[in-house]
N, C-alpha and C. Protein backbone atom coordinates (compact mmCIF):
# COMPACT_ATOMS: atom_id res chain seq x y z
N UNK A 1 80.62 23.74 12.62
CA UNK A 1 79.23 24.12 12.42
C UNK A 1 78.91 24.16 10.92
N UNK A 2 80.11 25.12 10.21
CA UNK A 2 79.60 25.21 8.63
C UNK A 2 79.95 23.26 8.24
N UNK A 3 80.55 22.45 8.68
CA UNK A 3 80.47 20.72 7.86
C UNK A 3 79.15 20.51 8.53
N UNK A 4 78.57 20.94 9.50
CA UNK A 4 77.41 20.26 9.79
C UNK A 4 76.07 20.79 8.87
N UNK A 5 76.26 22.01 8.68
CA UNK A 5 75.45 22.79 7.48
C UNK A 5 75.51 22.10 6.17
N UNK A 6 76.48 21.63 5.70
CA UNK A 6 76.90 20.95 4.71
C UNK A 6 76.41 19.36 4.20
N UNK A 7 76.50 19.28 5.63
CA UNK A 7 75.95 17.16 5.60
C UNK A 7 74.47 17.53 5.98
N UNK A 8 73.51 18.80 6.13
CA UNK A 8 72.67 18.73 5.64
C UNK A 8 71.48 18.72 7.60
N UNK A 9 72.33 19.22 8.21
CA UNK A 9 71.64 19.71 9.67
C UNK A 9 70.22 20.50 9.42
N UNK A 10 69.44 20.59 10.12
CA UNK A 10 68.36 21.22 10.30
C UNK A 10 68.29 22.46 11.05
N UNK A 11 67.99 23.75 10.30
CA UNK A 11 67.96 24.95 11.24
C UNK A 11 67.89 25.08 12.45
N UNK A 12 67.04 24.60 12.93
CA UNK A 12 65.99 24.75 14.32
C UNK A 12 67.67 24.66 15.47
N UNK A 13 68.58 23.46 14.91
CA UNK A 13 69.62 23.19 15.58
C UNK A 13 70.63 24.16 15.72
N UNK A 14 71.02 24.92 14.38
CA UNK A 14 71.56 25.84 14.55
C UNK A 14 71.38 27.31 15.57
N UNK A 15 70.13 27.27 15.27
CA UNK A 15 69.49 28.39 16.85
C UNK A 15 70.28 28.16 17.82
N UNK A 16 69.66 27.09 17.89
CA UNK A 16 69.80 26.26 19.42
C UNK A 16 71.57 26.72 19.85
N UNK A 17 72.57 26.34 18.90
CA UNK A 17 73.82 26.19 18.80
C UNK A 17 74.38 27.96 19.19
N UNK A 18 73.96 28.50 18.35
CA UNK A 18 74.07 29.71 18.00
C UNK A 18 73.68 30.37 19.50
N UNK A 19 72.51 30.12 19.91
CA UNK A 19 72.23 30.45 21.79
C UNK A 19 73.39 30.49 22.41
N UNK A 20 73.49 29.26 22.50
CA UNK A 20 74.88 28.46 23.34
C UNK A 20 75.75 28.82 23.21
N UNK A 21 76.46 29.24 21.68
CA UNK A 21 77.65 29.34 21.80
C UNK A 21 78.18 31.10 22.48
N UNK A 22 76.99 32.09 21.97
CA UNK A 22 76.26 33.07 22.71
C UNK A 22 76.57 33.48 23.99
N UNK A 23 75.79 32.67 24.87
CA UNK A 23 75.80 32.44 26.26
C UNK A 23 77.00 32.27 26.76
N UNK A 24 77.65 31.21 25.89
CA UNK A 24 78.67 30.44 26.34
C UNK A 24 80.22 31.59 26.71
N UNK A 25 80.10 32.29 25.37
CA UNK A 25 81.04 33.10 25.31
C UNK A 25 81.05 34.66 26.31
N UNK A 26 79.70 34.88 26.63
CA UNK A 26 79.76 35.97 27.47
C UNK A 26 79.93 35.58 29.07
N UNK A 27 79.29 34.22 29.17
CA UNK A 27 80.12 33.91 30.12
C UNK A 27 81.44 33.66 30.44
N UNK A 28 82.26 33.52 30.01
CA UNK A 28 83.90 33.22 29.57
C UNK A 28 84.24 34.92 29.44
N UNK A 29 83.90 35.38 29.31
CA UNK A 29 84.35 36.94 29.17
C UNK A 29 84.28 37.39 31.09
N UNK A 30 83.05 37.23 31.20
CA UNK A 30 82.45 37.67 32.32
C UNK A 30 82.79 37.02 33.52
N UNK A 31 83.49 35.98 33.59
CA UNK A 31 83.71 35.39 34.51
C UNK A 31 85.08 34.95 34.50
N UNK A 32 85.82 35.98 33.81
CA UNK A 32 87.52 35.61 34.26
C UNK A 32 87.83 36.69 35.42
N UNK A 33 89.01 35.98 35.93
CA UNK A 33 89.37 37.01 37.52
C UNK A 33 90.03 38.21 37.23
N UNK A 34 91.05 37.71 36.27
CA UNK A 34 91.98 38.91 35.69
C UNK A 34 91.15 39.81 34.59
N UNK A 35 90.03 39.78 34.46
CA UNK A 35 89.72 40.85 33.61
C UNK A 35 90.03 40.55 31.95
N UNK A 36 90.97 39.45 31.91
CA UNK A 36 92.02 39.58 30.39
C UNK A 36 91.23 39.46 29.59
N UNK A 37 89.69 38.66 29.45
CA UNK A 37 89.58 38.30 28.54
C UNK A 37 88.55 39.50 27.77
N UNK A 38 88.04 40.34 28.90
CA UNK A 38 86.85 40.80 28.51
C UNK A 38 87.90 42.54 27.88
N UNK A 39 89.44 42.78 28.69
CA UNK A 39 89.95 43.54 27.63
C UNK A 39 90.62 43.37 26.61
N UNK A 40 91.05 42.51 26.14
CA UNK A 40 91.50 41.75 24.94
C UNK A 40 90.05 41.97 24.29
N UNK A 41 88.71 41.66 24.13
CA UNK A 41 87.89 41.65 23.40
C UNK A 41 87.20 42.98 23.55
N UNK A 42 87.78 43.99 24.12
CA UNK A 42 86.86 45.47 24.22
C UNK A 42 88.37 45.99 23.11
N UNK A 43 89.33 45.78 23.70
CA UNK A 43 90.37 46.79 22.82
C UNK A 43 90.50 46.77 21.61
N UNK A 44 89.67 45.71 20.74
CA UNK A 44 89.24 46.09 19.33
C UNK A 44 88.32 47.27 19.18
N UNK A 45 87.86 47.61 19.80
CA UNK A 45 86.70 48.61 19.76
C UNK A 45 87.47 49.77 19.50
N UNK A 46 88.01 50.50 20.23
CA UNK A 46 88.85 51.64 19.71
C UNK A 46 90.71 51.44 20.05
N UNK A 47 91.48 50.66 19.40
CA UNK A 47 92.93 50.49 19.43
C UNK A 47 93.38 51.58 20.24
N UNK A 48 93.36 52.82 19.16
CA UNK A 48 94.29 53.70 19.63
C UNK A 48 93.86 54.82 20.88
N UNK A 49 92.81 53.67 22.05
CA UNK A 49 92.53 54.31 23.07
C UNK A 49 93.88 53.88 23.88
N UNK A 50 94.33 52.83 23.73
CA UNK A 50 95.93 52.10 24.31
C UNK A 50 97.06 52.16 23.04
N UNK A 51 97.42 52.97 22.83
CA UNK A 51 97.69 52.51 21.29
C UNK A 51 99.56 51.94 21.60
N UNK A 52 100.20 52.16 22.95
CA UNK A 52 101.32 52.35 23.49
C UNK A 52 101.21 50.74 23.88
N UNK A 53 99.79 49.81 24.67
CA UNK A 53 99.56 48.45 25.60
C UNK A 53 99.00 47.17 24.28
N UNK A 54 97.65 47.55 24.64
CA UNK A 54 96.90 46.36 24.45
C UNK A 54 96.53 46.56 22.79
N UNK A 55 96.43 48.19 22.56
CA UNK A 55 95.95 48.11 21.02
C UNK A 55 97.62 48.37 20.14
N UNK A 56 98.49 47.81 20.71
CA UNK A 56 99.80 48.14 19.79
C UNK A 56 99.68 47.36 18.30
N UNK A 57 99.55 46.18 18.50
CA UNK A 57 99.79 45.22 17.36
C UNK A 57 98.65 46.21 16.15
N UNK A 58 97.82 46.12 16.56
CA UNK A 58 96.50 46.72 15.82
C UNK A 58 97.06 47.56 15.41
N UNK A 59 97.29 48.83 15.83
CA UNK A 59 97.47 49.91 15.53
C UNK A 59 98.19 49.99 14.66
N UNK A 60 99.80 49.53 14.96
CA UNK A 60 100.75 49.37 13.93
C UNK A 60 100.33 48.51 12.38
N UNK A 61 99.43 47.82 12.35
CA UNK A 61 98.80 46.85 11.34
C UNK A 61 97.91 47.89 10.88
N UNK A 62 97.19 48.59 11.16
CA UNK A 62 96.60 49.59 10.62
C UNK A 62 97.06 50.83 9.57
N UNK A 63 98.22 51.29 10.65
CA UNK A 63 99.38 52.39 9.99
C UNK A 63 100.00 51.24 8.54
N UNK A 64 100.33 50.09 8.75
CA UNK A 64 100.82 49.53 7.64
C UNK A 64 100.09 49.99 6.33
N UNK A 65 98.47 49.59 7.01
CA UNK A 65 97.81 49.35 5.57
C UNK A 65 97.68 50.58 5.02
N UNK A 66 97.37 51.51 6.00
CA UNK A 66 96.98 52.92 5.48
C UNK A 66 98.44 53.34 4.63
N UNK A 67 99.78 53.54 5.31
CA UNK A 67 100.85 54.15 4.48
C UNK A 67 100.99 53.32 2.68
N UNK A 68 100.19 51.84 3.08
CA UNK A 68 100.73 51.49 1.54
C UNK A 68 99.99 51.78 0.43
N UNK A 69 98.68 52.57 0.65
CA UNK A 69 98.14 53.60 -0.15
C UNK A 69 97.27 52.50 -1.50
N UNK A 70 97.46 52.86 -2.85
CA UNK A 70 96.54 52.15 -3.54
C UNK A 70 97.61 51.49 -3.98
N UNK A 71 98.81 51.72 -4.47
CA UNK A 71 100.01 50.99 -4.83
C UNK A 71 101.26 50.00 -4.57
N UNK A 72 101.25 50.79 -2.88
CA UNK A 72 102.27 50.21 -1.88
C UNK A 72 103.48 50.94 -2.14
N UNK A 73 104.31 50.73 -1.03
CA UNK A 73 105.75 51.94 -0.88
C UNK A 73 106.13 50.45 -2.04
N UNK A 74 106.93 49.61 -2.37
CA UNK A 74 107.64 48.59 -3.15
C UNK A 74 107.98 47.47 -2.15
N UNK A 75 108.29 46.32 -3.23
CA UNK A 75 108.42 44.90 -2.19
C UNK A 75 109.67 45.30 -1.38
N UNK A 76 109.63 44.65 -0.13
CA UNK A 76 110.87 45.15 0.94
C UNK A 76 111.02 46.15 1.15
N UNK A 77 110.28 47.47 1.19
CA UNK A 77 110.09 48.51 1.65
C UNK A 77 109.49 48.87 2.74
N UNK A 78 109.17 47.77 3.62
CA UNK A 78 107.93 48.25 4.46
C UNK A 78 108.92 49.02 5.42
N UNK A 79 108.23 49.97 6.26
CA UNK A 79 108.64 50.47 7.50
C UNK A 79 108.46 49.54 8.66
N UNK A 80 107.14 49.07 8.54
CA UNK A 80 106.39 48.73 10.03
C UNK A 80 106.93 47.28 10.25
N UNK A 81 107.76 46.21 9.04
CA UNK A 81 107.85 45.18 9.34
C UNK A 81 109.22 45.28 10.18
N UNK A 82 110.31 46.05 9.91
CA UNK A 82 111.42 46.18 10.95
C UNK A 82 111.78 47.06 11.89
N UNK A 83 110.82 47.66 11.92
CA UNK A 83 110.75 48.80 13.25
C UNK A 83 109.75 48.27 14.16
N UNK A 84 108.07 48.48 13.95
CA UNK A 84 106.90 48.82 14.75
C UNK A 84 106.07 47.40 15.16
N UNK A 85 105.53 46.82 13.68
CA UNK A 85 105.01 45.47 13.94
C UNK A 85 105.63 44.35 14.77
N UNK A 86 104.96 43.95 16.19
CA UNK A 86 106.00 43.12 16.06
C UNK A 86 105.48 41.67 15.40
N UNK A 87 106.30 40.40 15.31
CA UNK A 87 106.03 39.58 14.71
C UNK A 87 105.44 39.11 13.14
N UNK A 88 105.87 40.38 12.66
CA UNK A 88 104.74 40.61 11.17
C UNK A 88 104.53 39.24 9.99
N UNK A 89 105.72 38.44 10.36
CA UNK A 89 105.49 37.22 9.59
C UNK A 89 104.07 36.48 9.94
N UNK A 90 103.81 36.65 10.76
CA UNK A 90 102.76 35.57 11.38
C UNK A 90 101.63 35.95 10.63
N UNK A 91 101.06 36.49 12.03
CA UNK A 91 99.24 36.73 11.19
C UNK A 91 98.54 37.81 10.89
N UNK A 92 99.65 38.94 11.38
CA UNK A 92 99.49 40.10 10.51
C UNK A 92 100.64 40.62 9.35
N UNK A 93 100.73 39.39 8.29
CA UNK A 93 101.59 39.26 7.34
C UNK A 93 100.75 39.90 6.16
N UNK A 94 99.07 40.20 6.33
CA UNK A 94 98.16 40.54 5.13
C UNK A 94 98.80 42.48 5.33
N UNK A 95 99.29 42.88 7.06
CA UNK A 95 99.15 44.55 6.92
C UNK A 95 100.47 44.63 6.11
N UNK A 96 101.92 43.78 6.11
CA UNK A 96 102.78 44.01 5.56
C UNK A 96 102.53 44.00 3.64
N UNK A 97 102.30 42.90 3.48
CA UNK A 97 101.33 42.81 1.99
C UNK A 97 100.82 44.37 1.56
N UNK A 98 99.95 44.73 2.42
CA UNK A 98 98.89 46.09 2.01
C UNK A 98 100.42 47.24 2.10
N UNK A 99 100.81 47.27 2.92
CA UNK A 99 102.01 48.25 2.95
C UNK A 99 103.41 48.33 1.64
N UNK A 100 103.61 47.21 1.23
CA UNK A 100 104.60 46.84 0.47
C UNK A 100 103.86 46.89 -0.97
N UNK A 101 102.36 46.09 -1.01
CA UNK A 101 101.73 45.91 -2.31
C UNK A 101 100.37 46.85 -2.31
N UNK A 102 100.23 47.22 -1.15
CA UNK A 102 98.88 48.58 -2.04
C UNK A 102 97.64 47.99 -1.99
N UNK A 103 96.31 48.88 -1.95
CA UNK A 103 94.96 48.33 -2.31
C UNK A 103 95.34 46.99 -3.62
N UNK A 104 95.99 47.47 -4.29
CA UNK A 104 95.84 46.46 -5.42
C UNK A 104 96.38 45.51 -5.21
N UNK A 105 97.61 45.11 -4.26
CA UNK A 105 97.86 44.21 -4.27
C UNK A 105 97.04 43.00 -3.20
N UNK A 106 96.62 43.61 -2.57
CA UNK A 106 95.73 42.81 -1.95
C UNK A 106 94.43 42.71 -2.32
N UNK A 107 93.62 43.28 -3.12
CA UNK A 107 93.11 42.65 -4.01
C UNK A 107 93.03 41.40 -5.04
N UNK A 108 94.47 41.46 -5.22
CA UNK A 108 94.84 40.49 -6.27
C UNK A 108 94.85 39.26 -4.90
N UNK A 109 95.31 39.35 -4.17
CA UNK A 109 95.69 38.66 -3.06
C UNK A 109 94.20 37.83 -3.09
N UNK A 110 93.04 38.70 -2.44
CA UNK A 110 91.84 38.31 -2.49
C UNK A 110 91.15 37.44 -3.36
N UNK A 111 91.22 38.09 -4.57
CA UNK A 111 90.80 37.46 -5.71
C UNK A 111 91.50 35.90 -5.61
N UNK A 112 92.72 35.61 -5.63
CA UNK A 112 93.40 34.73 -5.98
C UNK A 112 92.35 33.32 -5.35
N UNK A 113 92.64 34.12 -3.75
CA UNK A 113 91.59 33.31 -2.57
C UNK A 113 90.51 32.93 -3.29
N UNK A 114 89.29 33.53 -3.39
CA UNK A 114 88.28 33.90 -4.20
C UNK A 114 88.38 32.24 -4.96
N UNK A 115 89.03 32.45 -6.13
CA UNK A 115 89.30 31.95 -7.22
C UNK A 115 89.45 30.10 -6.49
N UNK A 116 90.05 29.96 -5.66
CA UNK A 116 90.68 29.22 -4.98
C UNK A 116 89.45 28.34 -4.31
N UNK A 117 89.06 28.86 -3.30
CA UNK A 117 87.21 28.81 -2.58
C UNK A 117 86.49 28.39 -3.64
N UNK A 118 86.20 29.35 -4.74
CA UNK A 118 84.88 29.26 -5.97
C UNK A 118 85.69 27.63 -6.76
N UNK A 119 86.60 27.49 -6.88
CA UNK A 119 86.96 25.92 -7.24
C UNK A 119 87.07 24.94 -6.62
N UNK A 120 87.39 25.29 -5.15
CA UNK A 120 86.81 24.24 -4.14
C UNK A 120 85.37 23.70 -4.00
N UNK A 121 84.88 25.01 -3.67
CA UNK A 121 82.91 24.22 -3.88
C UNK A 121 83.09 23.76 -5.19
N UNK A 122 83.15 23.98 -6.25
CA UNK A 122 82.80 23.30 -7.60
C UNK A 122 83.28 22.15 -7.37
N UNK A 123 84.25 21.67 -6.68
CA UNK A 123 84.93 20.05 -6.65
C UNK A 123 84.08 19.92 -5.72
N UNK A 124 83.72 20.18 -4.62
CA UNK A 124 82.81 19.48 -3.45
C UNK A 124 81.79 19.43 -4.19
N UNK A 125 80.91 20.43 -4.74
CA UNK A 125 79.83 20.05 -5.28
C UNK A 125 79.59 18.74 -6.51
N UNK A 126 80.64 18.31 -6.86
CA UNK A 126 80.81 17.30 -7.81
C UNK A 126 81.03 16.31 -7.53
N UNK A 127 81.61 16.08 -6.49
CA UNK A 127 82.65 14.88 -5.93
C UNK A 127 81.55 13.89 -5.76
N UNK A 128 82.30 12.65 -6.10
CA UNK A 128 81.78 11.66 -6.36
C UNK A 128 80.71 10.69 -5.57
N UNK A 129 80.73 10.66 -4.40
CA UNK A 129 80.16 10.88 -3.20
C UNK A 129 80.25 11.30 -1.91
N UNK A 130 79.36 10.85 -0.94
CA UNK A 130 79.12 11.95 0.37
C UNK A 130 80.22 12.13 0.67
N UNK A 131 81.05 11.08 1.12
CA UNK A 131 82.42 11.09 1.93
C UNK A 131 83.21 12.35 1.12
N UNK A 132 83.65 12.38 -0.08
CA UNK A 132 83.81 12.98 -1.11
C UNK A 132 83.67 14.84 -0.93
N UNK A 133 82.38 14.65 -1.01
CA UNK A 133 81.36 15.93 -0.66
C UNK A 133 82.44 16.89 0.50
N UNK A 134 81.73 15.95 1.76
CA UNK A 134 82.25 16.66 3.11
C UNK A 134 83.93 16.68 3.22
N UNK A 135 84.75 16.05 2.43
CA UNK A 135 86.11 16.13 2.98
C UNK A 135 86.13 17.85 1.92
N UNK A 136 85.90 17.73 0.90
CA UNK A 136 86.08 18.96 -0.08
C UNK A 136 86.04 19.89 0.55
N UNK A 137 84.36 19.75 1.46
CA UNK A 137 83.52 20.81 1.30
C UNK A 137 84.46 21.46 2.50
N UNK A 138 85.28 20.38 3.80
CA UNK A 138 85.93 20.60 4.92
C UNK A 138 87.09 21.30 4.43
N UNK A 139 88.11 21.30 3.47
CA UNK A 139 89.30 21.60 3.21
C UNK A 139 88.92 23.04 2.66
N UNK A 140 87.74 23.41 1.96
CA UNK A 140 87.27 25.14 1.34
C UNK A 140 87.10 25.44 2.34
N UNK A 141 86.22 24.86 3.83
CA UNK A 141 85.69 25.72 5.01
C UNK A 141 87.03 26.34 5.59
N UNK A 142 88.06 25.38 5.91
CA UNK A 142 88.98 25.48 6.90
C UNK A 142 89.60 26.30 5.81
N UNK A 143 89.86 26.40 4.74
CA UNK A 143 91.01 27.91 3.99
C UNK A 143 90.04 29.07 4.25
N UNK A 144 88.46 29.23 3.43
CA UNK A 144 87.80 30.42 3.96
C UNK A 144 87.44 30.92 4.82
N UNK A 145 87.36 29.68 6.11
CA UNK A 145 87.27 30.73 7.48
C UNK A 145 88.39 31.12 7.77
N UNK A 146 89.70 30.77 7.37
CA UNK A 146 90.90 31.72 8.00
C UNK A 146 91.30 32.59 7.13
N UNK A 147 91.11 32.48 6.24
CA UNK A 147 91.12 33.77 5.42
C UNK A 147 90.34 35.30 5.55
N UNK A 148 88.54 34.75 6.07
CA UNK A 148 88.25 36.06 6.72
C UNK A 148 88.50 36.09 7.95
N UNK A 149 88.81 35.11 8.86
CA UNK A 149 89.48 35.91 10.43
C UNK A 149 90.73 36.61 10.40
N UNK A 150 91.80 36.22 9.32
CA UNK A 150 92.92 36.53 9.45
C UNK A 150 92.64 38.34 9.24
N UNK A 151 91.79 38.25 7.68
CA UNK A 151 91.96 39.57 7.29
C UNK A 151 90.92 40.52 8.23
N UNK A 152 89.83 40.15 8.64
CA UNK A 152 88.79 40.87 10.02
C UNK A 152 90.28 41.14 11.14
N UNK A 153 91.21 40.53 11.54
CA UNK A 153 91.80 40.85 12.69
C UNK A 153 92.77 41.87 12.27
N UNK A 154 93.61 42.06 10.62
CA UNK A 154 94.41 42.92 10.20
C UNK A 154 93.72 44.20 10.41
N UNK A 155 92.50 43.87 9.60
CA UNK A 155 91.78 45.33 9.67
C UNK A 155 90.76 45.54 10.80
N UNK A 156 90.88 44.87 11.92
CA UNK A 156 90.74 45.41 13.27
C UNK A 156 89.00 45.29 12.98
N UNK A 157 88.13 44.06 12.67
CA UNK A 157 86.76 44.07 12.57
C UNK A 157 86.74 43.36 13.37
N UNK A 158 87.78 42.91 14.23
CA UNK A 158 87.29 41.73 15.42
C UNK A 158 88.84 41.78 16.22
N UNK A 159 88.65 40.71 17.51
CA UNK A 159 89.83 40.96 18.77
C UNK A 159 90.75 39.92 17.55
N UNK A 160 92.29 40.27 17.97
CA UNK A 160 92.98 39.11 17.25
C UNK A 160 93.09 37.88 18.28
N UNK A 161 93.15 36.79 17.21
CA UNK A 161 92.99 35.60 17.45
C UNK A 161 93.93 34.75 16.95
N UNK A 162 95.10 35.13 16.51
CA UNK A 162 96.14 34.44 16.17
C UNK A 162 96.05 33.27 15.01
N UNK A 163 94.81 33.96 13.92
CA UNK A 163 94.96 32.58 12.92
C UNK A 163 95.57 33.27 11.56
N UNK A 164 96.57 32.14 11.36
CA UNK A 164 97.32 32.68 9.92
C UNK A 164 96.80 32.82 8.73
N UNK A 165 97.39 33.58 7.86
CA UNK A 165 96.75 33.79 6.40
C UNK A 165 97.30 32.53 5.83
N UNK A 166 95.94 31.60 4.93
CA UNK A 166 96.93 30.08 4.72
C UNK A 166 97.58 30.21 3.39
N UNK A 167 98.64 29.73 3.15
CA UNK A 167 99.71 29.72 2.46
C UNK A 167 100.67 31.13 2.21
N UNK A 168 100.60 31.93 3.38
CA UNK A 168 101.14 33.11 2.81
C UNK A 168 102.08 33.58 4.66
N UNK A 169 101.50 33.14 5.65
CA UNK A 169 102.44 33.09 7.44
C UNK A 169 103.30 32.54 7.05
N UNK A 170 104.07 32.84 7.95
CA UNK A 170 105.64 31.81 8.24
C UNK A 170 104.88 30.32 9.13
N UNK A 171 105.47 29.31 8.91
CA UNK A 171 105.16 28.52 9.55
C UNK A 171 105.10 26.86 8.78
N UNK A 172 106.26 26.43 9.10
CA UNK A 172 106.30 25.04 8.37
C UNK A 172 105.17 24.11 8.29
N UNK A 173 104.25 23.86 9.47
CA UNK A 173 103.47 23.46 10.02
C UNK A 173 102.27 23.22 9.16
N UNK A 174 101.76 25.31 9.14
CA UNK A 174 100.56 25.39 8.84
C UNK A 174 100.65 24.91 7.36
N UNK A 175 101.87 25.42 6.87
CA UNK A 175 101.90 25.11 5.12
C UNK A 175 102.23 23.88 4.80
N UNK A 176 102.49 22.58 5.41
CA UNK A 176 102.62 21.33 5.36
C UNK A 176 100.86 21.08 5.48
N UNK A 177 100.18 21.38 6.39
CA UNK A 177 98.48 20.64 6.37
C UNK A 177 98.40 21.48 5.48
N UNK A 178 98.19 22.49 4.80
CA UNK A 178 97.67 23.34 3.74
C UNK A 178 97.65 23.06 2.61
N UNK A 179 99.11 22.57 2.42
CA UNK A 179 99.53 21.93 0.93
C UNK A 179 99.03 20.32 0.99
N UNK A 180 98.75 20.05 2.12
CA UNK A 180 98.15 18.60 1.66
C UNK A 180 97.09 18.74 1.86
N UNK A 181 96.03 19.37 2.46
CA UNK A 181 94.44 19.74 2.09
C UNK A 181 94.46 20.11 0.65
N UNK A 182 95.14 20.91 -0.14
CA UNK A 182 94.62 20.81 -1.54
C UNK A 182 95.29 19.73 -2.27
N UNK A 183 96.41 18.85 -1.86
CA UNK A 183 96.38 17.90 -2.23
C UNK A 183 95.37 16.80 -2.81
N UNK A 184 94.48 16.67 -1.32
CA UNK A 184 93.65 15.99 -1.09
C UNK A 184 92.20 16.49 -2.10
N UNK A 185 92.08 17.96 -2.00
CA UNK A 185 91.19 17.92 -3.05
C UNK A 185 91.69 17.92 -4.19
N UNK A 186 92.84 18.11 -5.16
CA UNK A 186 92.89 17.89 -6.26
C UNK A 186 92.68 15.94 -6.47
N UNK A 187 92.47 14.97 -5.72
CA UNK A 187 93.09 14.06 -5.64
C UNK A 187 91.35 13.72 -5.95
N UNK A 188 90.33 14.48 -4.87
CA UNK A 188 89.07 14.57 -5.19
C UNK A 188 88.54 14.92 -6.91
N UNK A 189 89.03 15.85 -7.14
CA UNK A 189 88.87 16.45 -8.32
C UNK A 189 89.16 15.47 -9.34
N UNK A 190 89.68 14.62 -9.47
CA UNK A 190 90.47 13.88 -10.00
C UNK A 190 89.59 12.60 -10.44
N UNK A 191 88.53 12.03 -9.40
CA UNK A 191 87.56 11.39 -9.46
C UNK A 191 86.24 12.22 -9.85
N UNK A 192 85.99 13.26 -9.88
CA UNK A 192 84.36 13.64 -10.36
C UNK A 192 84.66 13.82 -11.41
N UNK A 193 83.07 13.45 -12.34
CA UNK A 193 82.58 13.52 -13.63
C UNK A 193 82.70 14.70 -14.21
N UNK A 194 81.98 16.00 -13.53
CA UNK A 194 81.92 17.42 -14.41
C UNK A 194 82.67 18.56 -13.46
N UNK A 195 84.61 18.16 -13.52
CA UNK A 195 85.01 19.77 -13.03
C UNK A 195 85.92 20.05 -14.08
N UNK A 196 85.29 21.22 -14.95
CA UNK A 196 85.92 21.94 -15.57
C UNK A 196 85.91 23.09 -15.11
């Protein structure tokens, strides 16, 4: 939706989209047999009403961030990554971060992102042409939307959804397309006139 915003779509469509996808999704909630989907997407609402079932992961990702305070207990210190969390490499690798490195360190974490995004548009916005444009503009969308789902699901602003923090999960995979999406835009960068 955000590359179609980009190559320059017309509002009126987005409504339209935005309805649908709307509709689309409360039906899919509402119309499973087992119930799963519509409690998987309520048990964000209050975790530690299950905090033992469905809100465990949460919960424990929560306790991470809160114990690591503004500083963090120190690197390899966490509690929650070898006792409570399970799977903490994956995609709640930002609550181990906050636990080990502190408000500040995830800040810095942020920023880095930040920094990362704000030089991506500057190369999309430069790039030499359209084709140019939209691959840029595609490689900033796909790091900044998983960057705020990852961190919305740590800190429990939405159901988790299993998407990794990029360049920072375990996962050969994700960090093989990752490292060659900015490949690809430095490769962009490389051809426009004004990125300083």
């Amino acid at each position: 939706v955000l590359m179609m915003f980009v190559a320059g779509m017309e509002w009126k469509w987005f409504g339209a989209m935005g309805i649908a996808g709307v509709v689309g999704m409360i039906a899919l909630i509402f119309t499973d047999d087992g119930g799963y989907r519509l409690k998987r997407v309520t048990s964000f609402f209050d975790p530690f009403q299950d905090a033992l079932g469905d809100g465990f992961q949460v919960v424990q990702s929560l306790l991470a961030l809160g114990s690591g305070g503004l500083f963090g207990v120190g690197l390899g210190k966490s509690v929650q990554k070898n006792l409570y969390l399970p799977e903490p490499q994956n995609d709640f690798i930002l609550a181990i971060i906050g636990e080990e490195c502190g408000f500040i360190g995830i800040i810095l974490l942020m920023a880095a992102y930040l920094f990362l995004i704000y030089r991506g548009v500057h190369i999309a916005i430069n790039a030499p042409d359209q084709f140019g444009l939209l691959l840029a503009a595609g490689v900033v969308i796909m790091i900044a939307v998983q960057v705020v789902l990852n961190v919305a699901v740590v800190t429990s602003s939405m159901p988790p959804t299993g998407v990794i923090l990029p360049f920072i999960s375990y996962g050969g995979n994700a960090l093989m397309m990752f490292m060659s999406s900015i490949g690809i835009l430095l490769n962009i960068s490389r051809h426009t006139v004004d990125v300083k």
